[in-house]
PDB file of N, CA and C in Angstrom:
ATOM      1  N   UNK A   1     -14.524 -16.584  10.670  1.00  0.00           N
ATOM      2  CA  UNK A   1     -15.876 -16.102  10.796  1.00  0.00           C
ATOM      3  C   UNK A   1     -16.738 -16.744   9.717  1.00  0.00           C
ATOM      4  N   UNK A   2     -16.184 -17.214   8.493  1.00  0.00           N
ATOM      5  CA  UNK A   2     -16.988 -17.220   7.073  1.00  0.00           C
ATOM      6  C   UNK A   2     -16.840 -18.711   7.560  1.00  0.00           C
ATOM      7  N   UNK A   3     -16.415 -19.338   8.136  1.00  0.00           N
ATOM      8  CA  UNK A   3     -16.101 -20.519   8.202  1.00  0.00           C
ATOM      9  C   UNK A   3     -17.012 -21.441   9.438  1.00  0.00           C
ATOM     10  N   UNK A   4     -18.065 -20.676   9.756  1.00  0.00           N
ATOM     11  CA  UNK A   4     -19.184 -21.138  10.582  1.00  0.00           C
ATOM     12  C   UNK A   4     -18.809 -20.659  12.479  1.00  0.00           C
ATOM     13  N   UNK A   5     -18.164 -19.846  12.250  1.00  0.00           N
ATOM     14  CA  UNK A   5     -17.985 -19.086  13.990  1.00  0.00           C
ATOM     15  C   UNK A   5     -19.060 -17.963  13.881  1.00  0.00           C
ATOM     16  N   UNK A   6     -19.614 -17.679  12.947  1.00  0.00           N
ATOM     17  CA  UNK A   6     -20.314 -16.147  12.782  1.00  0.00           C
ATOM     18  C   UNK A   6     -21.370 -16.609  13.811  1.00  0.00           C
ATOM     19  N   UNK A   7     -22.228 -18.203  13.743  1.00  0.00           N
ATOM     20  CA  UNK A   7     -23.255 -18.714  14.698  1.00  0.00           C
ATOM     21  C   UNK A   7     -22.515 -18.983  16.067  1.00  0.00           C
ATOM     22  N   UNK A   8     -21.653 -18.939  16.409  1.00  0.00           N
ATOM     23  CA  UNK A   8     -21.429 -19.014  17.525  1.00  0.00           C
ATOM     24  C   UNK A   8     -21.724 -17.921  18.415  1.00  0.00           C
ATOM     25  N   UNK A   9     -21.869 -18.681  20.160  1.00  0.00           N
ATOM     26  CA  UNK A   9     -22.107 -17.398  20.703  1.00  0.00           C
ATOM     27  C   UNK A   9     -20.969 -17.032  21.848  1.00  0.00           C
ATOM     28  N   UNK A  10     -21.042 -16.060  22.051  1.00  0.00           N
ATOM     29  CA  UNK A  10     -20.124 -15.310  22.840  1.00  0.00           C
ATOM     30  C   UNK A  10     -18.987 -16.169  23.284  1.00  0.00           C
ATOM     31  N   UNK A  11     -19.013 -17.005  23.965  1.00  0.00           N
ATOM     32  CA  UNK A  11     -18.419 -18.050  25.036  1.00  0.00           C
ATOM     33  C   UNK A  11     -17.380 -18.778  24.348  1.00  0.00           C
ATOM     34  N   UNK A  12     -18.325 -19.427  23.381  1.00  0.00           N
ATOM     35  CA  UNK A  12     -17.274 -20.119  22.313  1.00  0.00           C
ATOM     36  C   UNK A  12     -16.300 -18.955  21.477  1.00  0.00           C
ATOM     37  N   UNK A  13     -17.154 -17.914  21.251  1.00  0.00           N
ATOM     38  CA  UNK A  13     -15.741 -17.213  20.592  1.00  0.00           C
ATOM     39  C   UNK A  13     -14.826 -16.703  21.216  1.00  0.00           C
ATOM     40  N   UNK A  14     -14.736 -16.858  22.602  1.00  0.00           N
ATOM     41  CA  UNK A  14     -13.995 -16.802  23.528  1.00  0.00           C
ATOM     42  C   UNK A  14     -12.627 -16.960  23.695  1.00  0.00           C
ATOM     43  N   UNK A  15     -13.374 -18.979  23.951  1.00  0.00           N
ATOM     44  CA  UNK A  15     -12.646 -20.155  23.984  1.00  0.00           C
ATOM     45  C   UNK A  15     -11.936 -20.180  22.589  1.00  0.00           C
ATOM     46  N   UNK A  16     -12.799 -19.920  21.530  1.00  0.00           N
ATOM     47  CA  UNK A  16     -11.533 -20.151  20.369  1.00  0.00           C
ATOM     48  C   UNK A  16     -10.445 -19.302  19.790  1.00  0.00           C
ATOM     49  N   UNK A  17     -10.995 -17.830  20.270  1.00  0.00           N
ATOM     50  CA  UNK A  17      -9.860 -16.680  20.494  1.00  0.00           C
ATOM     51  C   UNK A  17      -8.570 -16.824  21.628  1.00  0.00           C
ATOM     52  N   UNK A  18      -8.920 -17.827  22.097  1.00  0.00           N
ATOM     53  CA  UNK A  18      -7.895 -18.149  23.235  1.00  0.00           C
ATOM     54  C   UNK A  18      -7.318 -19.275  23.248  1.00  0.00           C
ATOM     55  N   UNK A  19      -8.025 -20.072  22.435  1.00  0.00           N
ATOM     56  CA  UNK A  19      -7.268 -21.216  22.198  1.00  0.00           C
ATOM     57  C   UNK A  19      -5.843 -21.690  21.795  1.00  0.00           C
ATOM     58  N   UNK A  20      -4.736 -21.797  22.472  1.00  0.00           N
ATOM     59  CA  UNK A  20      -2.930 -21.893  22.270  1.00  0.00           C
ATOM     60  C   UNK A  20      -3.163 -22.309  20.898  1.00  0.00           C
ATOM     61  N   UNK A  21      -3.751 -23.404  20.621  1.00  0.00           N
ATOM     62  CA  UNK A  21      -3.750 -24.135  19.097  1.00  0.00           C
ATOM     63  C   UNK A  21      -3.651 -22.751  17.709  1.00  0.00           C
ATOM     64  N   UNK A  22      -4.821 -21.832  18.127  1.00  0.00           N
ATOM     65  CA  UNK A  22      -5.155 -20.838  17.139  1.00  0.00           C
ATOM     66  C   UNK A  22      -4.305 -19.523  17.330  1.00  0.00           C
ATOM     67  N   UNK A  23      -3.202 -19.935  18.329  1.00  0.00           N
ATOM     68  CA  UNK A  23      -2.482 -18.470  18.618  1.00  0.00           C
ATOM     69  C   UNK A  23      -1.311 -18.536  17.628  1.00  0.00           C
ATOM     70  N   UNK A  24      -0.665 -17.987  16.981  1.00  0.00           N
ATOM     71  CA  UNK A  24       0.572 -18.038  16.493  1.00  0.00           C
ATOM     72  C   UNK A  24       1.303 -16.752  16.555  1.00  0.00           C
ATOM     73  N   UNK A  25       2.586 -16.761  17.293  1.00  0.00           N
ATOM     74  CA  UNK A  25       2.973 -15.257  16.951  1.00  0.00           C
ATOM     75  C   UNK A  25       3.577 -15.012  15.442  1.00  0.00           C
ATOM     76  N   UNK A  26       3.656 -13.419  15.192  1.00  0.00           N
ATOM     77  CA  UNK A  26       4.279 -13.689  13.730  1.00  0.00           C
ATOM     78  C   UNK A  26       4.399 -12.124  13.407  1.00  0.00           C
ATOM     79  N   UNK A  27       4.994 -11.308  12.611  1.00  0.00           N
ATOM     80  CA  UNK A  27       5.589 -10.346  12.381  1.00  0.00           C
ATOM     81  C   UNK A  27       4.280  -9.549  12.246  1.00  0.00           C
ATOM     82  N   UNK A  28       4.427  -8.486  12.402  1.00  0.00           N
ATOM     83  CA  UNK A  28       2.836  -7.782  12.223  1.00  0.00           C
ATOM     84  C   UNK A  28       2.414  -7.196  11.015  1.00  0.00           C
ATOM     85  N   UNK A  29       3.720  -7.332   9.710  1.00  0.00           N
ATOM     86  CA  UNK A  29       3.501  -7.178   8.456  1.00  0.00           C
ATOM     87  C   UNK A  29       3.122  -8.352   7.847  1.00  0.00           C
ATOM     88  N   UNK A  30       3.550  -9.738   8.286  1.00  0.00           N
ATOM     89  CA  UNK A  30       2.981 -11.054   7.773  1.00  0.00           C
ATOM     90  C   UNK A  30       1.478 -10.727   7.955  1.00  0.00           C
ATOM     91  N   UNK A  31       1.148 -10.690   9.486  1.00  0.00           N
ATOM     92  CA  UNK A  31      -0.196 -10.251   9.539  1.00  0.00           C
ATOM     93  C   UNK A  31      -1.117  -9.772   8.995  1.00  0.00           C
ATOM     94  N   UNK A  32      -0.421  -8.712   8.495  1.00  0.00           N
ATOM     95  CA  UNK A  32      -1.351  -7.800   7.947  1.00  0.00           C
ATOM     96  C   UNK A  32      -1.784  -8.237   6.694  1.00  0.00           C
ATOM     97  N   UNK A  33      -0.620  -8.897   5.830  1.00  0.00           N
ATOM     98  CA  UNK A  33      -0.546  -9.320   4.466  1.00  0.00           C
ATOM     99  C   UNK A  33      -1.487 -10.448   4.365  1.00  0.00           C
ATOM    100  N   UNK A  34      -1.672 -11.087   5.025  1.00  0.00           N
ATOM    101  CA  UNK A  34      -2.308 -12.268   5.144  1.00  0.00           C
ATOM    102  C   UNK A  34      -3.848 -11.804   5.602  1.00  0.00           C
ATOM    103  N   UNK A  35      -4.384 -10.757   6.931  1.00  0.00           N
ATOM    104  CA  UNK A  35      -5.832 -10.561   6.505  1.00  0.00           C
ATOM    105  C   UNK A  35      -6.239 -11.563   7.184  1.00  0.00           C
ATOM    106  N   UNK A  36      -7.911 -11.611   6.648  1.00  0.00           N
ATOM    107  CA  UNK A  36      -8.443 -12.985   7.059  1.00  0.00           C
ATOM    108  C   UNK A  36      -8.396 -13.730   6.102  1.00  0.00           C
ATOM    109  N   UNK A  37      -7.274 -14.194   5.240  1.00  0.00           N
ATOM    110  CA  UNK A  37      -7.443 -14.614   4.470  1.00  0.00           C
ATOM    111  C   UNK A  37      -7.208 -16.269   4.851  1.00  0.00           C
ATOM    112  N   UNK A  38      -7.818 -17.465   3.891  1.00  0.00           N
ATOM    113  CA  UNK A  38      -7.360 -18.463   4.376  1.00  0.00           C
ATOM    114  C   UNK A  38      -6.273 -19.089   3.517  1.00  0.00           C
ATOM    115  N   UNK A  39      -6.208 -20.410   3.302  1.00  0.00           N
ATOM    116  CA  UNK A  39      -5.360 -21.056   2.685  1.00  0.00           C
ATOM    117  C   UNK A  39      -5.310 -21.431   1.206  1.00  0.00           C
ATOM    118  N   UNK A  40      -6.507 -21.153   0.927  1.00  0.00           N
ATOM    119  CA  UNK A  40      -7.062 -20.863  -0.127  1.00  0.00           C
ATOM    120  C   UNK A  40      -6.770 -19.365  -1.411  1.00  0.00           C
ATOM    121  N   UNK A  41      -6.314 -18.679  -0.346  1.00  0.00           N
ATOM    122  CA  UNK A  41      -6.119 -17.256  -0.950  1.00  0.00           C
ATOM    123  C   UNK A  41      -4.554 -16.646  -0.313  1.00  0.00           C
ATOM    124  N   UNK A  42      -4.115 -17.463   0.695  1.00  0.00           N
ATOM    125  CA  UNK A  42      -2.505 -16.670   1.096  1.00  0.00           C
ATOM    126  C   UNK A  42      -2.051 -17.903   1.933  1.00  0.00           C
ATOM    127  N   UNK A  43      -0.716 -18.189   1.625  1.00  0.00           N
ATOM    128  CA  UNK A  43       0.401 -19.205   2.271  1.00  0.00           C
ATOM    129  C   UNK A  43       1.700 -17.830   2.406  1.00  0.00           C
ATOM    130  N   UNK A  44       2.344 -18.913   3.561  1.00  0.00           N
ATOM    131  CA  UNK A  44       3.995 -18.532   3.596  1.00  0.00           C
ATOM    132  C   UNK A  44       4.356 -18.498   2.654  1.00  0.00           C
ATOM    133  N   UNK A  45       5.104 -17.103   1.899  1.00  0.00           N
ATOM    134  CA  UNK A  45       5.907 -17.803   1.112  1.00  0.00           C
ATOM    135  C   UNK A  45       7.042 -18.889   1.405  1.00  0.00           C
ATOM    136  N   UNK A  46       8.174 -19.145   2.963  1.00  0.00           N
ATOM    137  CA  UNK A  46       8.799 -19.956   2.791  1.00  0.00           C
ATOM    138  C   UNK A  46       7.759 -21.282   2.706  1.00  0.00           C
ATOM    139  N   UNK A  47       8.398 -22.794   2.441  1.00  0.00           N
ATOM    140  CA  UNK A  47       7.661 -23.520   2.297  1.00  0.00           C
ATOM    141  C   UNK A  47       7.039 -24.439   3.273  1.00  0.00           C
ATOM    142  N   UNK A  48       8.452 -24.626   4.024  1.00  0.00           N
ATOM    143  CA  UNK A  48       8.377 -24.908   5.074  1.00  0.00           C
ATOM    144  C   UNK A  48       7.500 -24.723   6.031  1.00  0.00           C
ATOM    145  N   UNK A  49       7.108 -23.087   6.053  1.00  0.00           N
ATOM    146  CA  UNK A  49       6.026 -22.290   7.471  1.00  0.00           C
ATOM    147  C   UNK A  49       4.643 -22.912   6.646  1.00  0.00           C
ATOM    148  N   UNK A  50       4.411 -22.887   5.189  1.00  0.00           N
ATOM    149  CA  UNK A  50       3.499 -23.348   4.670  1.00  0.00           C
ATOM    150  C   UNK A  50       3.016 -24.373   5.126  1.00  0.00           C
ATOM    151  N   UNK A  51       3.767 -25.802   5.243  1.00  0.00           N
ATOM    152  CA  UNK A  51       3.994 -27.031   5.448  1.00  0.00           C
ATOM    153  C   UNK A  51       3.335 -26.622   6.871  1.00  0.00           C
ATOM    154  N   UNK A  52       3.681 -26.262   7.843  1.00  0.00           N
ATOM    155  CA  UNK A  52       3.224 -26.253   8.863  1.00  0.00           C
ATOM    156  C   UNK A  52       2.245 -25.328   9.060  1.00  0.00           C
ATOM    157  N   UNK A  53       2.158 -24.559   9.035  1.00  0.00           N
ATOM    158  CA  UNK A  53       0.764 -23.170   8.946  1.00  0.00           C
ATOM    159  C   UNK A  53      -0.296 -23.900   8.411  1.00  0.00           C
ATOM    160  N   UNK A  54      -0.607 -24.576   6.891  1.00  0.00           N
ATOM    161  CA  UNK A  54      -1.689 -25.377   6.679  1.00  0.00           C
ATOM    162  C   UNK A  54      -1.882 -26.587   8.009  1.00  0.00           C
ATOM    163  N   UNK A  55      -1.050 -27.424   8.020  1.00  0.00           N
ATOM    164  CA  UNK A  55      -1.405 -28.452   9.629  1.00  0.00           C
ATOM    165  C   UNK A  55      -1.868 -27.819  10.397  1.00  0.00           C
ATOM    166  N   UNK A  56      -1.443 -27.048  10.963  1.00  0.00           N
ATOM    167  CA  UNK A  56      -2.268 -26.210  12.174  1.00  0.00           C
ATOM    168  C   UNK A  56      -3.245 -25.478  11.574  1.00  0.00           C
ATOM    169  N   UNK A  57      -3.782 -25.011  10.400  1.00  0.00           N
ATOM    170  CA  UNK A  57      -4.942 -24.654  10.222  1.00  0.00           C
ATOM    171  C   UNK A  57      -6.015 -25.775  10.012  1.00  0.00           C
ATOM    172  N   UNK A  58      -5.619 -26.755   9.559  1.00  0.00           N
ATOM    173  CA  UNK A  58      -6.334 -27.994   9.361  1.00  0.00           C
ATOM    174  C   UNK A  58      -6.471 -28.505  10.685  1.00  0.00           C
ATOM    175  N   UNK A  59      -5.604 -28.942  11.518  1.00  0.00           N
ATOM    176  CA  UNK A  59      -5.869 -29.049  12.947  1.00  0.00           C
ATOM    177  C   UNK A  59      -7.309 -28.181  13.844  1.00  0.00           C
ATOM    178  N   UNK A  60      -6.854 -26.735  13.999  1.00  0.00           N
ATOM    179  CA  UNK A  60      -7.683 -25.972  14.017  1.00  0.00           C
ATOM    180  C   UNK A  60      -9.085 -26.389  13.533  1.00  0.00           C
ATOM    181  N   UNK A  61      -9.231 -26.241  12.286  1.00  0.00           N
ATOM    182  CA  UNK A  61     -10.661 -26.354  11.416  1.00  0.00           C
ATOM    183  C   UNK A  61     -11.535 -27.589  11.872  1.00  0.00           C
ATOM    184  N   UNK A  62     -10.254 -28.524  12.590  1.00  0.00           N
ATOM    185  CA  UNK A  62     -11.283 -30.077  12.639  1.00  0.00           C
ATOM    186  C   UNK A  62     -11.522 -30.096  14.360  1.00  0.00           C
ATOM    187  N   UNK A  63     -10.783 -29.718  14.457  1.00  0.00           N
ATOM    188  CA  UNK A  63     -11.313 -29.346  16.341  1.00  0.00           C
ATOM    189  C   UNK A  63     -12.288 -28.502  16.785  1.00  0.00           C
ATOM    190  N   UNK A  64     -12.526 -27.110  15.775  1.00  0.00           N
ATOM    191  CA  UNK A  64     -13.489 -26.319  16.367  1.00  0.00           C
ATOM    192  C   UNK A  64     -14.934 -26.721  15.363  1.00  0.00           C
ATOM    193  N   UNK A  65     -14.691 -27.694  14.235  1.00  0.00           N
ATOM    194  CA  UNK A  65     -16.082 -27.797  13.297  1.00  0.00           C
ATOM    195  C   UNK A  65     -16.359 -26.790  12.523  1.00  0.00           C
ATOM    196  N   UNK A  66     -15.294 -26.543  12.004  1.00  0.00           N
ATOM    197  CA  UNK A  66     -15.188 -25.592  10.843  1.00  0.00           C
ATOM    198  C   UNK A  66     -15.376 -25.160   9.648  1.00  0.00           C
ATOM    199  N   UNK A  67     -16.003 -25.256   8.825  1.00  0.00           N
ATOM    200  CA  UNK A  67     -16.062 -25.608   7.382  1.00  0.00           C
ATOM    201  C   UNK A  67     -14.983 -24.961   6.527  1.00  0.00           C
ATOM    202  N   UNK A  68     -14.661 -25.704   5.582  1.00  0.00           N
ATOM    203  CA  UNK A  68     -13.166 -25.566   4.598  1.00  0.00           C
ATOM    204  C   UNK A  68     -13.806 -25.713   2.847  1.00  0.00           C
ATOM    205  N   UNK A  69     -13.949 -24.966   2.414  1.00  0.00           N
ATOM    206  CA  UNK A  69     -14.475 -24.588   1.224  1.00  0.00           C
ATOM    207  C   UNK A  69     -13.393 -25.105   0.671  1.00  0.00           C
ATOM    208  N   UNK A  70     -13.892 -25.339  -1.123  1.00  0.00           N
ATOM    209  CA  UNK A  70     -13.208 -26.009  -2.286  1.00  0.00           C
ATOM    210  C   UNK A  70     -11.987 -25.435  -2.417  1.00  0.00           C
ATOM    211  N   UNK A  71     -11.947 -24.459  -2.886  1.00  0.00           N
ATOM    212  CA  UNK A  71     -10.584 -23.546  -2.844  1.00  0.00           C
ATOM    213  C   UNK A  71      -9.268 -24.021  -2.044  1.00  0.00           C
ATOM    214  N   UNK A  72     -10.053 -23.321  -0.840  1.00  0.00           N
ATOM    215  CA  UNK A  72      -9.433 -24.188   0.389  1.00  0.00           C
ATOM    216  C   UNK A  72      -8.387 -25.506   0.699  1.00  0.00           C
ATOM    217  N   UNK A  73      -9.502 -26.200   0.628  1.00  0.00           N
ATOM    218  CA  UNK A  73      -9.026 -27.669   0.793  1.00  0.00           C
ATOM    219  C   UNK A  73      -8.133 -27.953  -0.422  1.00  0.00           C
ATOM    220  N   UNK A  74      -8.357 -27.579  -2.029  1.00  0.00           N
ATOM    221  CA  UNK A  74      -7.690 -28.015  -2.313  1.00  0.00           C
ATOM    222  C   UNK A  74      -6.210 -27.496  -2.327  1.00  0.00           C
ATOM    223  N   UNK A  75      -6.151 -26.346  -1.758  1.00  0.00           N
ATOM    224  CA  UNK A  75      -4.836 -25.474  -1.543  1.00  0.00           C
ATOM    225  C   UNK A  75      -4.113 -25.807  -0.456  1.00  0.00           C
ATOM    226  N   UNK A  76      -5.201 -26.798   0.616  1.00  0.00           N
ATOM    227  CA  UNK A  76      -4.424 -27.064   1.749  1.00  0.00           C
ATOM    228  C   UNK A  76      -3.748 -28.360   0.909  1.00  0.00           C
ATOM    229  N   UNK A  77      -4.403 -29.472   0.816  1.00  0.00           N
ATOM    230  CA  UNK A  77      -4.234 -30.715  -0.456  1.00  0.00           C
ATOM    231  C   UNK A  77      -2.936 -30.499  -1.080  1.00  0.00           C
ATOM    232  N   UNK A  78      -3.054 -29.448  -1.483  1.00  0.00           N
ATOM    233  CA  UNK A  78      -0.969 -29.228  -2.881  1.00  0.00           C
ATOM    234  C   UNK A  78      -0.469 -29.076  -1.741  1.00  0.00           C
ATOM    235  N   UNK A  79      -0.474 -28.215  -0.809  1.00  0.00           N
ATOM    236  CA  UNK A  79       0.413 -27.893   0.345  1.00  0.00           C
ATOM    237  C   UNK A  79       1.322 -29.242   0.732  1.00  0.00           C
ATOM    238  N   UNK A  80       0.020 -29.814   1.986  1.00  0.00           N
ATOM    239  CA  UNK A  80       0.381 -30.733   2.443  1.00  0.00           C
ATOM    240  C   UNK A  80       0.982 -32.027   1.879  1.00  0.00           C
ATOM    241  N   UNK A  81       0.458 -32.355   0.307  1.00  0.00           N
ATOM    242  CA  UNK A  81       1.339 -33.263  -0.420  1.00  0.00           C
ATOM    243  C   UNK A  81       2.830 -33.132  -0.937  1.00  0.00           C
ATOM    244  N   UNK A  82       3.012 -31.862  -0.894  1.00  0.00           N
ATOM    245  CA  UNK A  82       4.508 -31.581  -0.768  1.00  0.00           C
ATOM    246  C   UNK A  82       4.982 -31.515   0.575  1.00  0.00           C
ATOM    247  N   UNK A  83       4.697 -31.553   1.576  1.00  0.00           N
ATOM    248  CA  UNK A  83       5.591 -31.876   3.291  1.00  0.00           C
ATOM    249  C   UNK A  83       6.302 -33.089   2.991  1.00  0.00           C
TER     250      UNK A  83
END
C-alpha cells in the first residue's frame, strides 16, 4: 500500500491481489509475524526462504511499479548478495 498501490484504483488492486506472482502460501504465524512489513523491516529467518522471498518481492515490485525505499533496497541488496 505505502509502496504506491494506495493510488490505484479498484481494478488494479484486483489484478494485483490476484496475481500467482504475489500469492505465496505460508504458515499463518509466519504471517502474522511478518505484517505488512517489507524487507526492510522482516526476512525469513531460514536463509534460504530469504534468498528467495526477497526475488520474488523484487520481481513483484518491478512488475507492478512499485516503489522500494532506502531501507528496503538496501536490505534486499545484503540479502540477495549472499544467494
Amino acid at each position: 500500500w505505502r509502496s504506491g498501490a494506495a493510488q490505484w484504483n479498484v481494478d488494479r488492486r484486483k489484478e494485483f491481489a490476484n496475481d500467482p506472482d504475489n500469492l505465496l502460501a505460508t504458515w499463518a504465524s509466519v504471517n502474522r509475524g511478518k505484517g505488512d512489513q517489507d524487507p526492510g523491516a522482516w526476512l525469513p529467518a531460514n536463509r534460504s526462504r530469504a534468498c528467495r522471498y526477497v526475488a520474488r518481492v523484487a520481481a513483484v515490485k518491478e512488475k507492478w511499479e512499485l516503489n522500494v525505499d532506502r531501507t528496503e533496497l538496501d536490505s534486499m541488496r545484503e540479502v540477495l548478495g549472499g544467494c
